[in-house]
PDB file of N, CA and C in Angstrom:
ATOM      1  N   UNK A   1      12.761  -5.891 -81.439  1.00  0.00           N
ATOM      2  CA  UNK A   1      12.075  -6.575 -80.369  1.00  0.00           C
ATOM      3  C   UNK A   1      12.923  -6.574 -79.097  1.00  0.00           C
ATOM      4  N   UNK A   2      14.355  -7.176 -79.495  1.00  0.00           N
ATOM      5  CA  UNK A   2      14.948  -6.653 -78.146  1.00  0.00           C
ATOM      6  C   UNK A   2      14.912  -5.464 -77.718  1.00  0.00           C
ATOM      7  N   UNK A   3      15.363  -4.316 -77.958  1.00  0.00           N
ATOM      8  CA  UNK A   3      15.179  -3.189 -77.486  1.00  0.00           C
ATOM      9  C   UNK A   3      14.150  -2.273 -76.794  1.00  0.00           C
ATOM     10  N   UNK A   4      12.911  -3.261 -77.282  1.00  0.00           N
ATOM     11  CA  UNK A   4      11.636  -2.934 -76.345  1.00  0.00           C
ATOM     12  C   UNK A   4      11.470  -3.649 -75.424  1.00  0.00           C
ATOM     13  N   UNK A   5      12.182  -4.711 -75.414  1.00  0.00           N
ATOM     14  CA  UNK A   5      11.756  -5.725 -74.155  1.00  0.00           C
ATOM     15  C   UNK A   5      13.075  -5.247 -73.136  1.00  0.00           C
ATOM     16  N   UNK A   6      13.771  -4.596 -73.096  1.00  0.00           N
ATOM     17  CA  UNK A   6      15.254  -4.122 -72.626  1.00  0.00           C
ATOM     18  C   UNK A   6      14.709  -2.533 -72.204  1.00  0.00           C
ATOM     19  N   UNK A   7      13.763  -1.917 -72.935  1.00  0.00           N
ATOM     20  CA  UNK A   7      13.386  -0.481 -72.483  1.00  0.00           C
ATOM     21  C   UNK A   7      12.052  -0.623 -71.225  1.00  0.00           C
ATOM     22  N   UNK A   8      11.486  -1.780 -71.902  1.00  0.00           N
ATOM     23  CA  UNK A   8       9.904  -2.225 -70.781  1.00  0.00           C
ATOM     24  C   UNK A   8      10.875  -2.522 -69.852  1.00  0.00           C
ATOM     25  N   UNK A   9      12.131  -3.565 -69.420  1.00  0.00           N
ATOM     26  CA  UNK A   9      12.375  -4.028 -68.378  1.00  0.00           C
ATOM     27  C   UNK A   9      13.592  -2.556 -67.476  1.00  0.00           C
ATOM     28  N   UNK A  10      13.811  -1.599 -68.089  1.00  0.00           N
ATOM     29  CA  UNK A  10      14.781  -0.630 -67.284  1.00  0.00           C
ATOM     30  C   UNK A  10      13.457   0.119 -67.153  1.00  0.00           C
ATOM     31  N   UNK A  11      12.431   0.500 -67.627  1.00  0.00           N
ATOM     32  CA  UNK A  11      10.844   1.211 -66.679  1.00  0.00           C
ATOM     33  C   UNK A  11      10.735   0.347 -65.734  1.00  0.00           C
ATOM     34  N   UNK A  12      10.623  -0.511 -65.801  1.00  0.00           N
ATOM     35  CA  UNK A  12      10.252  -1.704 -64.680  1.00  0.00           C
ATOM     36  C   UNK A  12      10.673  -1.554 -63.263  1.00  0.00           C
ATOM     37  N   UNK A  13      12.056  -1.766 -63.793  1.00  0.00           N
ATOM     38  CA  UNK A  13      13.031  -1.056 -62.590  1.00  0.00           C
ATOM     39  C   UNK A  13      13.049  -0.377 -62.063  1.00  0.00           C
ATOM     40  N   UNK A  14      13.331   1.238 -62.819  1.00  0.00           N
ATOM     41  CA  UNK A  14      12.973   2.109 -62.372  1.00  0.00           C
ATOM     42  C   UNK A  14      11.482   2.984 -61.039  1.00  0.00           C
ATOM     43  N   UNK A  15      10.910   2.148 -62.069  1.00  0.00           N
ATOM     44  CA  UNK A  15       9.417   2.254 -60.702  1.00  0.00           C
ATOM     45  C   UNK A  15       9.583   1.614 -59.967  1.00  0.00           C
ATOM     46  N   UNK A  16      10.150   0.479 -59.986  1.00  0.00           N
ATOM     47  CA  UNK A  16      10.187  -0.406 -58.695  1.00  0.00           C
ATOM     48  C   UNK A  16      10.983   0.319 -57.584  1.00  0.00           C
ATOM     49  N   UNK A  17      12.168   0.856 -58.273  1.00  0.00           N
ATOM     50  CA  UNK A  17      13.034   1.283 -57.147  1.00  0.00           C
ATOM     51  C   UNK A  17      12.698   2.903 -56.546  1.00  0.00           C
ATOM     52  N   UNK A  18      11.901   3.515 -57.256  1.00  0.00           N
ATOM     53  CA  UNK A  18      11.641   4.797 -56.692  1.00  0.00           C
ATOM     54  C   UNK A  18       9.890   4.816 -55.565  1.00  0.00           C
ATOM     55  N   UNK A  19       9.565   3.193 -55.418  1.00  0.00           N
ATOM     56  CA  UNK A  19       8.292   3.029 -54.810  1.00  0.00           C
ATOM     57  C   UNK A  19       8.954   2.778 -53.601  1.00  0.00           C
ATOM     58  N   UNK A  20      10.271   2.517 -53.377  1.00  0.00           N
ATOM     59  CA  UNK A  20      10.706   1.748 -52.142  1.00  0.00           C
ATOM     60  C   UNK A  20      10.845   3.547 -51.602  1.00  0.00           C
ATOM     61  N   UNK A  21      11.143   4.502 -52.238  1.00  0.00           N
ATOM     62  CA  UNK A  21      11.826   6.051 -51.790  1.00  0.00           C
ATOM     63  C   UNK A  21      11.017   6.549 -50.834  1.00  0.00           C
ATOM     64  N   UNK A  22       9.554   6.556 -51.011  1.00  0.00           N
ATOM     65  CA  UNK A  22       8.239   7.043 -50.613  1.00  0.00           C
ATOM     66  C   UNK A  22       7.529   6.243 -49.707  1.00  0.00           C
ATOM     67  N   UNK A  23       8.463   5.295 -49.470  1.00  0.00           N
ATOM     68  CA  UNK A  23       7.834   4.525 -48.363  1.00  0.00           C
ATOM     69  C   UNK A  23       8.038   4.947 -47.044  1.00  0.00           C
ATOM     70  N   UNK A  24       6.959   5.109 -46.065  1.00  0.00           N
ATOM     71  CA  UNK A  24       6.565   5.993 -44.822  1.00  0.00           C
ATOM     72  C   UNK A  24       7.876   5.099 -43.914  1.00  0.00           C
ATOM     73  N   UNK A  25       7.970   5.965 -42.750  1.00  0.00           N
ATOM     74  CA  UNK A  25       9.169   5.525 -42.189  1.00  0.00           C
ATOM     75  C   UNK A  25       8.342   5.384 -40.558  1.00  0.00           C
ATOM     76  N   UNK A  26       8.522   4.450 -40.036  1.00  0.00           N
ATOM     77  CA  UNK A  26       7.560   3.937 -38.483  1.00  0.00           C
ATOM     78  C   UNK A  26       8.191   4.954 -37.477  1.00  0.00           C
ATOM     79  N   UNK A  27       7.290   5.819 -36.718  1.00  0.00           N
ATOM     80  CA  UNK A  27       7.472   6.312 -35.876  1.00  0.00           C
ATOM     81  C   UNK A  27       7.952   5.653 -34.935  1.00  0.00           C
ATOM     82  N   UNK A  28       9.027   6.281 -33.973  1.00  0.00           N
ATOM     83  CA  UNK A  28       9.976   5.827 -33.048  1.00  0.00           C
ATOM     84  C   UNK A  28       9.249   5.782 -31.741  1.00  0.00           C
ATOM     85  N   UNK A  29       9.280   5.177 -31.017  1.00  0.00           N
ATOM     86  CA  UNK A  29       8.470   5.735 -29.563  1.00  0.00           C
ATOM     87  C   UNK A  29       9.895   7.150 -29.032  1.00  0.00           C
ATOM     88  N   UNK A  30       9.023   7.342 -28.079  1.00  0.00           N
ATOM     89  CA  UNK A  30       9.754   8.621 -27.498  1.00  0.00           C
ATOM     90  C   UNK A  30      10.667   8.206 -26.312  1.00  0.00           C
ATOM     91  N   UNK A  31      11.993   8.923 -26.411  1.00  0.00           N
ATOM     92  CA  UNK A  31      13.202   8.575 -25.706  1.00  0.00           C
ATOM     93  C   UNK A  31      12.905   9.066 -24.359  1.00  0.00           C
ATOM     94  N   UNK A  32      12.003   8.778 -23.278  1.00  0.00           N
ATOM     95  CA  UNK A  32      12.050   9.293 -22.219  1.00  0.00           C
ATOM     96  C   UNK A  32      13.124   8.778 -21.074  1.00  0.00           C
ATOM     97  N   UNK A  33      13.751   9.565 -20.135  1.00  0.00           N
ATOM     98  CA  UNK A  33      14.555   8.612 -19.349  1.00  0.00           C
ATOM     99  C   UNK A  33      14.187   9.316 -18.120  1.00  0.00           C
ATOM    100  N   UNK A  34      14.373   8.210 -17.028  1.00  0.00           N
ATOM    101  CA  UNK A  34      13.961   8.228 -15.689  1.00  0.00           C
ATOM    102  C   UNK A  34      14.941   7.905 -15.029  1.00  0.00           C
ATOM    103  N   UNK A  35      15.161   8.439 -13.547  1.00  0.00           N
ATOM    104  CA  UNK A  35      16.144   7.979 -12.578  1.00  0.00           C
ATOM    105  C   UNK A  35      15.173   7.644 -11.649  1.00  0.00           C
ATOM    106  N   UNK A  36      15.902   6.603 -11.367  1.00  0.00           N
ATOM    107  CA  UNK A  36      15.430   5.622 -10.059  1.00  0.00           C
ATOM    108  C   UNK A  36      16.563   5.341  -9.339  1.00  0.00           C
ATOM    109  N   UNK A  37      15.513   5.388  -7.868  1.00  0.00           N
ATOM    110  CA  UNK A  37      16.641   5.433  -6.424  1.00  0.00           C
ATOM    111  C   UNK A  37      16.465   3.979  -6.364  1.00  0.00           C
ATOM    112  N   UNK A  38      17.145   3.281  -6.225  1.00  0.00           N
ATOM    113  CA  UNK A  38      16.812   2.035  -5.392  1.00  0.00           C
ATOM    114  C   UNK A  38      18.111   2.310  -4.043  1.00  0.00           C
ATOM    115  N   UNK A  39      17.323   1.570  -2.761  1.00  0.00           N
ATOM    116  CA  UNK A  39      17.889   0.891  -1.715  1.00  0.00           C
ATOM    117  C   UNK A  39      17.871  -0.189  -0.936  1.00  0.00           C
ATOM    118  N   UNK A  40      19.629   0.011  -0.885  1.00  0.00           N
ATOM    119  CA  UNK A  40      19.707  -2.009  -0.921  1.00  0.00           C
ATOM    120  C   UNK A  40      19.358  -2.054   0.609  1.00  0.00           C
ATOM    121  N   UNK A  41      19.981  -3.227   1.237  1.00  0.00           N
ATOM    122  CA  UNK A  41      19.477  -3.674   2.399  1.00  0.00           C
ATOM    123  C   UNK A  41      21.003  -3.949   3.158  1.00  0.00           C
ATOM    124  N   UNK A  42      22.060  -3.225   2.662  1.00  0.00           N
ATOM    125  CA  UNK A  42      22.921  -3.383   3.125  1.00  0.00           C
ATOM    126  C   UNK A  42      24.419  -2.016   3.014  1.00  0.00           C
ATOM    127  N   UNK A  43      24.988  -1.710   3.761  1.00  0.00           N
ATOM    128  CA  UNK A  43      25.961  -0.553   3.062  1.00  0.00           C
ATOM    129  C   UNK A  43      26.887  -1.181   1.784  1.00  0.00           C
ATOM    130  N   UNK A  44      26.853   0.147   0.906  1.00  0.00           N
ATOM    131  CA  UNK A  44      27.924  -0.654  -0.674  1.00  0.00           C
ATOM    132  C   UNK A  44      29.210  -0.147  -0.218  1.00  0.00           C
ATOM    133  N   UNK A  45      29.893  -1.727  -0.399  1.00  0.00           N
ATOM    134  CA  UNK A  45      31.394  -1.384  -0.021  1.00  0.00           C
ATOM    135  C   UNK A  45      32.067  -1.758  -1.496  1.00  0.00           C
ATOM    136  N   UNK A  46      33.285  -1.462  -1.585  1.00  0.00           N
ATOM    137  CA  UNK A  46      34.170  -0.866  -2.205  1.00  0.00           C
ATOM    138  C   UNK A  46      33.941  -2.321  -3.167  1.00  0.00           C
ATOM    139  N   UNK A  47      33.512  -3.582  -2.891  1.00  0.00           N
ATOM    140  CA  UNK A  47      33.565  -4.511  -3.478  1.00  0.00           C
ATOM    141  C   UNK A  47      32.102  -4.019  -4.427  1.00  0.00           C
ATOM    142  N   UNK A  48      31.308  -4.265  -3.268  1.00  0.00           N
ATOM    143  CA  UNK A  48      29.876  -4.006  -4.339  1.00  0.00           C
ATOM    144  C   UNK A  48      29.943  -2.753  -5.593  1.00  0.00           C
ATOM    145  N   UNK A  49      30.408  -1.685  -5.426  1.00  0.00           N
ATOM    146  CA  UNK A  49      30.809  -0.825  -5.909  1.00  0.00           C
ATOM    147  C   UNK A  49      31.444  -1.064  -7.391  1.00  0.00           C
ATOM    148  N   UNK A  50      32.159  -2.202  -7.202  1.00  0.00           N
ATOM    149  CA  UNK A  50      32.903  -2.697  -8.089  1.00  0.00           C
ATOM    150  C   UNK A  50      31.516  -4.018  -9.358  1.00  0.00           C
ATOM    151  N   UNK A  51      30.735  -4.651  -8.326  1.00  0.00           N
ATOM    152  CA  UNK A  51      30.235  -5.699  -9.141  1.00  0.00           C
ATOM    153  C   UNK A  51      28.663  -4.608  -9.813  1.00  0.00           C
ATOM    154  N   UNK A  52      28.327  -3.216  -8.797  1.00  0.00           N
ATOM    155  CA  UNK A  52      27.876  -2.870 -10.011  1.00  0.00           C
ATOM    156  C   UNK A  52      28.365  -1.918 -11.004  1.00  0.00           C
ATOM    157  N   UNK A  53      29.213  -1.261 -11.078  1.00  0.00           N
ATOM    158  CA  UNK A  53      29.708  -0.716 -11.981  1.00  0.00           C
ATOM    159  C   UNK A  53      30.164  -1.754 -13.196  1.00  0.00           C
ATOM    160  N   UNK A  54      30.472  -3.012 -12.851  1.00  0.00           N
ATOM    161  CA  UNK A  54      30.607  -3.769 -13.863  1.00  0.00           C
ATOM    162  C   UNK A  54      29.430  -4.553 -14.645  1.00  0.00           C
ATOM    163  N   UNK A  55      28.469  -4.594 -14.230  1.00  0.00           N
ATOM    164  CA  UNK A  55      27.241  -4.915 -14.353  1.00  0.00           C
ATOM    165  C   UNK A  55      25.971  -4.345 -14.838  1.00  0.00           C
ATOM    166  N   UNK A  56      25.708  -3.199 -13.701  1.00  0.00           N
ATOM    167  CA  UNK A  56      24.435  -2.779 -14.683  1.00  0.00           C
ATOM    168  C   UNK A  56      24.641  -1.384 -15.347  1.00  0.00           C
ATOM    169  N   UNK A  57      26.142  -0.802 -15.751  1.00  0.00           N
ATOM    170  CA  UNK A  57      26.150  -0.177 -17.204  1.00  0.00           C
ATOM    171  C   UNK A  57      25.750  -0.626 -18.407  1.00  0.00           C
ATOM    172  N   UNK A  58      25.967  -2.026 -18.485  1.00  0.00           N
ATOM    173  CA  UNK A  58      26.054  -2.694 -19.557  1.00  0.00           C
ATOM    174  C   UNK A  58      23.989  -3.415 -19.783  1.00  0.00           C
ATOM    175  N   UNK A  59      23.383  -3.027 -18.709  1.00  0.00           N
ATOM    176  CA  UNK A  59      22.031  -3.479 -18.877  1.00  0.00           C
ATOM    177  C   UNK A  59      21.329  -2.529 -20.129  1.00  0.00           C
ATOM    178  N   UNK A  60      20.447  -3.337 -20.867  1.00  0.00           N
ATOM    179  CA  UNK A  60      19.779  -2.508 -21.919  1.00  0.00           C
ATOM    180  C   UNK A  60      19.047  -0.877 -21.634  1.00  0.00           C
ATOM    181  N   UNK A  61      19.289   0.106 -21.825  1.00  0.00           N
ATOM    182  CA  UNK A  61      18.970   1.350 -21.702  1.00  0.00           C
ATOM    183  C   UNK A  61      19.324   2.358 -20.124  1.00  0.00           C
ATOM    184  N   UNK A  62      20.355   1.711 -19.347  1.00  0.00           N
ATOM    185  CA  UNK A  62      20.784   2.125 -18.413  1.00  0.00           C
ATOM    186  C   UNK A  62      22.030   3.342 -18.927  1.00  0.00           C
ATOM    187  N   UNK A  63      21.698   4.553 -18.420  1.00  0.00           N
ATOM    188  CA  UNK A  63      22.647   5.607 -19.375  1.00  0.00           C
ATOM    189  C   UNK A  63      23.264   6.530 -18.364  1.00  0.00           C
ATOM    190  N   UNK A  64      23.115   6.223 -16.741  1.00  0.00           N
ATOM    191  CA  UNK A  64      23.746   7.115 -16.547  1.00  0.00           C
ATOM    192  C   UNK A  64      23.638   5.845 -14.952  1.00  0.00           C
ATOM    193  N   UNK A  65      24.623   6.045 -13.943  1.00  0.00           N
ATOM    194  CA  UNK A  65      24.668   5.472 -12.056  1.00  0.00           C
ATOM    195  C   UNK A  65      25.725   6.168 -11.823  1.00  0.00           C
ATOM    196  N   UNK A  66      24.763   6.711 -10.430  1.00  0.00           N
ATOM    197  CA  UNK A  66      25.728   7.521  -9.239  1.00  0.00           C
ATOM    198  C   UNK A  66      24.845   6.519  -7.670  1.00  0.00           C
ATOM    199  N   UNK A  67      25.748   7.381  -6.636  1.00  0.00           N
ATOM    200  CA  UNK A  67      25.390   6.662  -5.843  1.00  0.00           C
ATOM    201  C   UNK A  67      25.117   7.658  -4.596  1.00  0.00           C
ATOM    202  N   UNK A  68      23.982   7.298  -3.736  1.00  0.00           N
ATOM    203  CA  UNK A  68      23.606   8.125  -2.386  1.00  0.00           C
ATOM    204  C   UNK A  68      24.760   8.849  -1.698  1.00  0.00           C
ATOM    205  N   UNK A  69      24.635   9.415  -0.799  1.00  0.00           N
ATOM    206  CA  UNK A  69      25.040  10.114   0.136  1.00  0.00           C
ATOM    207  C   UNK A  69      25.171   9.203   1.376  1.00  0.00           C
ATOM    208  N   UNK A  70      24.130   8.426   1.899  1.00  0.00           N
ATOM    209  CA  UNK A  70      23.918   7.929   2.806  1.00  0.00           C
ATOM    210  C   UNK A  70      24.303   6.339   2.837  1.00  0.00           C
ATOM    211  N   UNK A  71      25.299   6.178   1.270  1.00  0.00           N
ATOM    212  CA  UNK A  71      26.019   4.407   1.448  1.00  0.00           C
ATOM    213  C   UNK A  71      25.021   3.612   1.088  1.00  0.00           C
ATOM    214  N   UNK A  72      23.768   3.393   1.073  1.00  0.00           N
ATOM    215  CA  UNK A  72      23.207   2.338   0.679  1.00  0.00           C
ATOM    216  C   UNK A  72      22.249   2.577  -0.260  1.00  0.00           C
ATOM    217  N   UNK A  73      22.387   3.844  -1.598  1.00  0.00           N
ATOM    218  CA  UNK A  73      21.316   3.731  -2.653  1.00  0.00           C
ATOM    219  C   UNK A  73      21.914   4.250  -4.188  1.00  0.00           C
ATOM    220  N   UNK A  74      21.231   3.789  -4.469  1.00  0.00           N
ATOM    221  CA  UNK A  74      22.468   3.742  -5.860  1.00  0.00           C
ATOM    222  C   UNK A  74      21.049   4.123  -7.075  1.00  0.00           C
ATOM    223  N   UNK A  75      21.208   5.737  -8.163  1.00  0.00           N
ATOM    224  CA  UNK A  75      20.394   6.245  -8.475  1.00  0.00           C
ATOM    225  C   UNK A  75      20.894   5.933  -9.950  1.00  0.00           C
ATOM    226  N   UNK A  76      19.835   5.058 -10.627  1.00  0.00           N
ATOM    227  CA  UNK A  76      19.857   4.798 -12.006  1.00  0.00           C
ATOM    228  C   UNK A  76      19.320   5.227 -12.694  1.00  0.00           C
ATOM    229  N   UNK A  77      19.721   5.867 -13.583  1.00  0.00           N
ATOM    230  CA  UNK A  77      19.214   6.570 -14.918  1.00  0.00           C
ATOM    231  C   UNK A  77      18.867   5.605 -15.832  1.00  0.00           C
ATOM    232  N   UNK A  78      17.681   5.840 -17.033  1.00  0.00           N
ATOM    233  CA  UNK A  78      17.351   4.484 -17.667  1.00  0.00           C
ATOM    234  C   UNK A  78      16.454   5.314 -18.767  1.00  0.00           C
ATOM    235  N   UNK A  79      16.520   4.501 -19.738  1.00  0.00           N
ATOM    236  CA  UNK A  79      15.300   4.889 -20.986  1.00  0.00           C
ATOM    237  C   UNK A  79      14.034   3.828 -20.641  1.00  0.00           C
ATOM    238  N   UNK A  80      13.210   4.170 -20.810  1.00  0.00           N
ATOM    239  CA  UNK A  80      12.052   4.225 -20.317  1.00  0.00           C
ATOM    240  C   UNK A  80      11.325   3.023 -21.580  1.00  0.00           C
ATOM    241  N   UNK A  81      12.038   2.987 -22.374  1.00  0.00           N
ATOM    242  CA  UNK A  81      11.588   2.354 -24.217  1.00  0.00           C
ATOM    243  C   UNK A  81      12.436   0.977 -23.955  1.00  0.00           C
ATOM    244  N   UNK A  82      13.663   0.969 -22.914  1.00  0.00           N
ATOM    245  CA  UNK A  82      14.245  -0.414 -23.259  1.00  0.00           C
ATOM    246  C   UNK A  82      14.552  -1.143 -21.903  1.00  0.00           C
ATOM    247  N   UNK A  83      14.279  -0.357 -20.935  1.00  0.00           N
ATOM    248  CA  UNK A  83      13.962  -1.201 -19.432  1.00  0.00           C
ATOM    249  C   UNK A  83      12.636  -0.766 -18.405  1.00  0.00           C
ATOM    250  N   UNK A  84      13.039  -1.537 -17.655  1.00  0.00           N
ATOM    251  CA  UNK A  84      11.963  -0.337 -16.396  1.00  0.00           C
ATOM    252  C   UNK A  84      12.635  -0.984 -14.948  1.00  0.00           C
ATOM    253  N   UNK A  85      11.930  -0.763 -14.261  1.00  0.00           N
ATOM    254  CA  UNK A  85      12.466  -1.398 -12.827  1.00  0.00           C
ATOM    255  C   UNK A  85      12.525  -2.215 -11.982  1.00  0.00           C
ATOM    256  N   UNK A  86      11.617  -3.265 -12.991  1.00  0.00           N
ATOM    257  CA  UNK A  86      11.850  -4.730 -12.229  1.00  0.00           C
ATOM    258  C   UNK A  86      13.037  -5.290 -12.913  1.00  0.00           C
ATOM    259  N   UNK A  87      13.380  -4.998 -14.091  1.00  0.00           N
ATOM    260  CA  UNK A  87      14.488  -5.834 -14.882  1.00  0.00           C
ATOM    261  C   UNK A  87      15.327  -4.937 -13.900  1.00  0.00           C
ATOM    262  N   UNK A  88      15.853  -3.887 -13.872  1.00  0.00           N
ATOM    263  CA  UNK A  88      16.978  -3.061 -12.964  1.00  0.00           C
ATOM    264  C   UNK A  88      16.837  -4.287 -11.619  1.00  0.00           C
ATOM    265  N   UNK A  89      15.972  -4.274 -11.131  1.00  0.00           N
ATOM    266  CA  UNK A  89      16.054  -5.320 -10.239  1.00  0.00           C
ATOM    267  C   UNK A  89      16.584  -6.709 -10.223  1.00  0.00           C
ATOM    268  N   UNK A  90      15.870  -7.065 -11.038  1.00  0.00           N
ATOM    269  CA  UNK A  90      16.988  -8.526 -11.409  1.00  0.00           C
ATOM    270  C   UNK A  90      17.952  -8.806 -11.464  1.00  0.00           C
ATOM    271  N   UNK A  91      18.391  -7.466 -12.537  1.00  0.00           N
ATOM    272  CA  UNK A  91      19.861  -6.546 -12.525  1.00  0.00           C
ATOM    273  C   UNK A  91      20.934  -6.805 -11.230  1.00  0.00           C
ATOM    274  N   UNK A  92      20.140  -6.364 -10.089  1.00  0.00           N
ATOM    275  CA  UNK A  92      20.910  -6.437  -8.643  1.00  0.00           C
ATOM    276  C   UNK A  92      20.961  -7.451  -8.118  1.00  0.00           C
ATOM    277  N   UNK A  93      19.646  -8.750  -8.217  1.00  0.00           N
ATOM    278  CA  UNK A  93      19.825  -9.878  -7.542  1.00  0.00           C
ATOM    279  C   UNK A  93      20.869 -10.381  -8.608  1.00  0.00           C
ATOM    280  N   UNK A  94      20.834 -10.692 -10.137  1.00  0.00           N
ATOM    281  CA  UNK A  94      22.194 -11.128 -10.480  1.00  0.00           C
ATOM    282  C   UNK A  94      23.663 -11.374  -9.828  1.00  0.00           C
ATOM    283  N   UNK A  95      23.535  -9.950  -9.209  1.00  0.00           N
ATOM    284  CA  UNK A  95      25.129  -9.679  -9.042  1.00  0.00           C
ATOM    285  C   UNK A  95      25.058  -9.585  -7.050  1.00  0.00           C
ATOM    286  N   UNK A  96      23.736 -10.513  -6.600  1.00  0.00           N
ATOM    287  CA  UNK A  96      23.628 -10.570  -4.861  1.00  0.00           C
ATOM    288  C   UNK A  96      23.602  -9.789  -4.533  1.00  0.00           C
ATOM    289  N   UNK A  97      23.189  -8.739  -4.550  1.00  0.00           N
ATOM    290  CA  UNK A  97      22.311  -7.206  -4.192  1.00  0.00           C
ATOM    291  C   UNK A  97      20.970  -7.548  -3.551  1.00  0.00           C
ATOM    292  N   UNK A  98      20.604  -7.056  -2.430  1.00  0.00           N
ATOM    293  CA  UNK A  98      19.288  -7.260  -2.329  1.00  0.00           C
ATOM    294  C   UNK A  98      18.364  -5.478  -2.220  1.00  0.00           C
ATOM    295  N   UNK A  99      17.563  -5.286  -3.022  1.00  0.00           N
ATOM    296  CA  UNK A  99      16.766  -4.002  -3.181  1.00  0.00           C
ATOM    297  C   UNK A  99      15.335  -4.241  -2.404  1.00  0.00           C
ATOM    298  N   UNK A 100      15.587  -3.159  -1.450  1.00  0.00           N
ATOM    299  CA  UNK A 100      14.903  -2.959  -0.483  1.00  0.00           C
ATOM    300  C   UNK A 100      13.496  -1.921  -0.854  1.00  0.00           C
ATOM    301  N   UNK A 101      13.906  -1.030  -1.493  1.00  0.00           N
ATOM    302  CA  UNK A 101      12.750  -0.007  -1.713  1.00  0.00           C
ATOM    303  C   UNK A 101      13.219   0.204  -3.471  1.00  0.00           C
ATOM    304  N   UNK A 102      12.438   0.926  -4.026  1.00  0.00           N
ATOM    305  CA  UNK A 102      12.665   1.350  -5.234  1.00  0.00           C
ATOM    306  C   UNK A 102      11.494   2.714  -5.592  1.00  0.00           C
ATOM    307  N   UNK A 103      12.214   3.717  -5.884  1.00  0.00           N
ATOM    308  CA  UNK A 103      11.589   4.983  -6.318  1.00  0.00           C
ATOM    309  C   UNK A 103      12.012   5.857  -7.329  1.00  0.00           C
ATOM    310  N   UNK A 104      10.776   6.275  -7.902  1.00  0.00           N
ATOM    311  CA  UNK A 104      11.173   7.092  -9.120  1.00  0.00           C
ATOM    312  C   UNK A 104      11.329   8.674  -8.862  1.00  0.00           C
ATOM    313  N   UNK A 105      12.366   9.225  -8.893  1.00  0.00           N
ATOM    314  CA  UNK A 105      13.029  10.261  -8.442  1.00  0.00           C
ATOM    315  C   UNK A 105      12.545  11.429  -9.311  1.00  0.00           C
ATOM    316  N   UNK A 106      12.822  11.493 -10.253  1.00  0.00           N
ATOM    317  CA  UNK A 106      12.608  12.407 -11.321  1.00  0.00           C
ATOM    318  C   UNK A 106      12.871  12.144 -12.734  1.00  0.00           C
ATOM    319  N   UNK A 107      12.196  13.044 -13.645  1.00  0.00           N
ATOM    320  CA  UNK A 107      11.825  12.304 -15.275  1.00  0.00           C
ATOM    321  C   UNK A 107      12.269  13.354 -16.168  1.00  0.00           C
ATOM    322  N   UNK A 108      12.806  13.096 -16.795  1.00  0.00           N
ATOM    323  CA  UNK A 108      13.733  13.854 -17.968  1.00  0.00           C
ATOM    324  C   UNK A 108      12.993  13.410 -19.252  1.00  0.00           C
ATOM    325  N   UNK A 109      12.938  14.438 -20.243  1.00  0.00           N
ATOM    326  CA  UNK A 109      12.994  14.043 -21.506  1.00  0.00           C
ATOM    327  C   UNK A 109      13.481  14.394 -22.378  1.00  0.00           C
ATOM    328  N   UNK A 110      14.054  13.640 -23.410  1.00  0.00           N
ATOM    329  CA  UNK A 110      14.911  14.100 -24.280  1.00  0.00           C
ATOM    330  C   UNK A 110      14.759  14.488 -25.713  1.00  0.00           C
ATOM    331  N   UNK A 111      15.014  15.545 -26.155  1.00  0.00           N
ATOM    332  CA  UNK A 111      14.683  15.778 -27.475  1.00  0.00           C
ATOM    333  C   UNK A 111      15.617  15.634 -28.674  1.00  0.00           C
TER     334      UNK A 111
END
């Protein structure tokens, strides 16, 4: 009697643990990333320079910042799945930035 109740309970198991194997796996959304220009309302000096580089690297899906030619626009790269561009915005008033315009530059996708 033991030995059948010890063989029913290692089948038991067994199915249990090979139902978890075959279980479907949730499609990911797609990693798209976008750069956006924003411009502030003021030239970035060597200070500002400093409060965003310390700042919005660290924002959720921000993966790449460079900065204009012309001193006052600063071009953020971003995944498209974990920000967008009002949070990037907030982003700047955080750290007393004020964003004047905001545009989407060009769209990458990644495979």
């Amino acid at each position: 009697m033991k030995k059948t109740v010890l063989l029913l309970m290692i089948v038991a198991l067994s199915t249990g643990s090979t139902s978890t194997v075959y279980a479907q796996k949730k499609e990911h959304k797609q990693k798209e990333e976008v750069t956006a220009l924003f411009t502030l309302n003021e030239e970035i000096c060597h200070n500002c320079k400093r409060k965003i580089e310390g700042y919005l690297p660290f924002e959720k899906g921000v993966t790449a910042l460079a900065y204009g030619d012309d001193g006052s626009t600063v071009e953020v790269t971003y995944r498209t799945d974990r920000t967008d561009t009002l949070k990037l915005q907030k982003a700047f008033n955080k750290i007393k930035l004020e964003v004047v315009e905001t545009r989407l530059e060009k769209q990458q996708e990644e495979k």
